[in-house]
C-alpha atoms as a PDB file:
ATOM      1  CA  UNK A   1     -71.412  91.824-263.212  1.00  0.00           C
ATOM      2  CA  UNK A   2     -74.990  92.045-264.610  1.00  0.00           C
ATOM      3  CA  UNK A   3     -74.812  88.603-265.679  1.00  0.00           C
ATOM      4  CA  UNK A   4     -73.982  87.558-262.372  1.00  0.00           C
ATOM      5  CA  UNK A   5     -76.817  89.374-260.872  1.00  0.00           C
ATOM      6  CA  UNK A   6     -79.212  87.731-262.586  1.00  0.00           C
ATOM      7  CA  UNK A   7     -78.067  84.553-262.025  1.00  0.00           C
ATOM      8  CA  UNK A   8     -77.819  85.489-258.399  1.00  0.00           C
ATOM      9  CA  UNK A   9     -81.513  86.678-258.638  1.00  0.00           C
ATOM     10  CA  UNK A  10     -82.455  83.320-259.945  1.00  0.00           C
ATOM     11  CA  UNK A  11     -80.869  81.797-257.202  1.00  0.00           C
ATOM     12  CA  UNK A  12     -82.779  83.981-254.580  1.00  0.00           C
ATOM     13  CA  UNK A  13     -85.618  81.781-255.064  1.00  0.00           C
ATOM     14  CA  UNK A  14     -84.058  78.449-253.628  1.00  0.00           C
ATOM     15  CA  UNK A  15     -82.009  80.345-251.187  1.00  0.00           C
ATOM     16  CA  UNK A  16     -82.357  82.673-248.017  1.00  0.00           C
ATOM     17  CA  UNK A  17     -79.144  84.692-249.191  1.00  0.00           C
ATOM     18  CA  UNK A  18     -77.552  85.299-252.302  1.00  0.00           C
ATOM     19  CA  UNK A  19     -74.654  86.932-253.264  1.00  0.00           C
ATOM     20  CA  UNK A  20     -72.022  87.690-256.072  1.00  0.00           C
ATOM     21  CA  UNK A  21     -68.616  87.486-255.567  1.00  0.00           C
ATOM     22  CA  UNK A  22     -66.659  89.770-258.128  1.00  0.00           C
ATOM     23  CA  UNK A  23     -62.885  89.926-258.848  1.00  0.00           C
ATOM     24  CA  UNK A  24     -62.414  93.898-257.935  1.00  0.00           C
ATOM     25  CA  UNK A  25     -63.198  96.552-256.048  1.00  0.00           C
ATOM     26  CA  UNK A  26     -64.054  99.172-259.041  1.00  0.00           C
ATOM     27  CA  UNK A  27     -66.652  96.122-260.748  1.00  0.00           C
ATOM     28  CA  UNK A  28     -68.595  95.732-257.217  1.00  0.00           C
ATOM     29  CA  UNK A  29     -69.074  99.376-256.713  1.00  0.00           C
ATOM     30  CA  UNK A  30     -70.937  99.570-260.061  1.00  0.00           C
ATOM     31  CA  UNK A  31     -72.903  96.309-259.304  1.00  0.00           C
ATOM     32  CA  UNK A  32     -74.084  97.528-255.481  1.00  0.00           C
ATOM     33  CA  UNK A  33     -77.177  99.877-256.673  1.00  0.00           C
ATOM     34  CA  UNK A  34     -79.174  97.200-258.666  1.00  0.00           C
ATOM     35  CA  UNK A  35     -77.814  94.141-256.823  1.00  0.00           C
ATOM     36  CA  UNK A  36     -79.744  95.935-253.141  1.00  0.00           C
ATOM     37  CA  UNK A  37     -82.668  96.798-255.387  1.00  0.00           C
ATOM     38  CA  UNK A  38     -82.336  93.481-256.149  1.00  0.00           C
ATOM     39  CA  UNK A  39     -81.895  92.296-252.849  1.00  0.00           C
ATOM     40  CA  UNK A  40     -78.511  90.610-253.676  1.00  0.00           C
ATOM     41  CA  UNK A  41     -75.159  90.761-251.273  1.00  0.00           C
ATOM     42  CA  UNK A  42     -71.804  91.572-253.473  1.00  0.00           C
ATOM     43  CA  UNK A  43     -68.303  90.254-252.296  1.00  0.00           C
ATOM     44  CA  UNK A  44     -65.724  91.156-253.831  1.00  0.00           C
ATOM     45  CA  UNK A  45     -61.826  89.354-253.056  1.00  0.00           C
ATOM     46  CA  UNK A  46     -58.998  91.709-252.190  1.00  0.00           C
ATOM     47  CA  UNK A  47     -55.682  90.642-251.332  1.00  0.00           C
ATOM     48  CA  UNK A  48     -57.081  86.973-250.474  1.00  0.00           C
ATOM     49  CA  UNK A  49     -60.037  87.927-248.273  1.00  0.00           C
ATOM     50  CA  UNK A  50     -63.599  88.353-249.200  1.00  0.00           C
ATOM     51  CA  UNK A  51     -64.683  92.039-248.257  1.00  0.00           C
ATOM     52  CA  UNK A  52     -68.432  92.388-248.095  1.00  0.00           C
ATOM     53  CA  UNK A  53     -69.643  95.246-250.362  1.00  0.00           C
ATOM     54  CA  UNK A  54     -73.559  94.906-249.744  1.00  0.00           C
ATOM     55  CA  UNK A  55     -75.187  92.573-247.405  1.00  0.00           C
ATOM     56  CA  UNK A  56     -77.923  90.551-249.387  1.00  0.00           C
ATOM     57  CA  UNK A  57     -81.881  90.784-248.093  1.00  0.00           C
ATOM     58  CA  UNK A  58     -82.902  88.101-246.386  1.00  0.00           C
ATOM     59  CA  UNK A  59     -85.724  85.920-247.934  1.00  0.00           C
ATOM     60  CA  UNK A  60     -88.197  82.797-246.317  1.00  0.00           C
ATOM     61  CA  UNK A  61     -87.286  79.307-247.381  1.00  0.00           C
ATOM     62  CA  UNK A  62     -89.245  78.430-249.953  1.00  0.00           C
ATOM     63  CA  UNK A  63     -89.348  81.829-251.797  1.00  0.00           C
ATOM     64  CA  UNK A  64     -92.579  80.184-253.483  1.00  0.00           C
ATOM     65  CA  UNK A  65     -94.458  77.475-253.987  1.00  0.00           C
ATOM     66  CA  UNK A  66     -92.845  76.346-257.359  1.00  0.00           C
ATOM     67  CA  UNK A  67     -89.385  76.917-255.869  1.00  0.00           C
ATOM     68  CA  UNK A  68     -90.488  74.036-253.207  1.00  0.00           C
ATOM     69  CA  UNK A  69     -92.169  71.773-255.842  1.00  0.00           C
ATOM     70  CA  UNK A  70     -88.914  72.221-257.881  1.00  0.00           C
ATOM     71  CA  UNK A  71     -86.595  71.764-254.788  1.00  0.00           C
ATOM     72  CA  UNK A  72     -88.619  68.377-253.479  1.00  0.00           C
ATOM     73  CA  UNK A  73     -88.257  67.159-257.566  1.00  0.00           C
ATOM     74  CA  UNK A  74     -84.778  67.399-257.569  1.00  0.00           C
ATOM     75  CA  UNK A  75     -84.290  65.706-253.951  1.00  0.00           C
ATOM     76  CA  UNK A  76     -86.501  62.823-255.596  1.00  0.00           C
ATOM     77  CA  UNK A  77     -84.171  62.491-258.472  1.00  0.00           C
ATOM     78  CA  UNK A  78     -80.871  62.643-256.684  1.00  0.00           C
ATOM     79  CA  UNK A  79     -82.015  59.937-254.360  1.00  0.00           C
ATOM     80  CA  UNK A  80     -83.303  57.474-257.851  1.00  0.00           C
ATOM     81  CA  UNK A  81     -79.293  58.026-259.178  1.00  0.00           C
ATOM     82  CA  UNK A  82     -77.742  57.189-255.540  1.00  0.00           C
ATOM     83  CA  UNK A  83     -79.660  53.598-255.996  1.00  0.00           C
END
């Protein structure tokens, strides 16, 4: 689950929400401290349904200005490939 947070931290800085999704109950209770210090939402899938354990911060699109410069270079190179 730590591994998961970080990546979900990463991903706070292209996106407004961010969560992790983790396979049990007992896992997501350990993860909720540091993921809301974090600012990160954690799912966790019971019984075929997604049960919200934390509801992630919510951040302004872009997070910063290299997340936009990063975000416009990809948009660039996806639309060279679909040529």
């Amino acid at each position: 689950w730590e591994d998961a947070l970080v990546q979900a931290h990463g991903n706070a800085w292209f996106a407004s929400h961010s969560y992790v999704l983790l396979p049990s109950r007992s896992l997501a209770r350990r993860a909720v401290g540091k993921a809301s210090k974090l600012g990160i939402g954690v799912l966790v899938l019971e019984s075929g349904r997604v049960v919200t354990m934390a509801r992630a911060r919510s951040r302004p699109i872009p997070a910063s200005l290299g997340s936009w410069i990063v975000n416009e270079w990809m948009i660039s190179e996806l639309g060279r490939g679909a040529r």
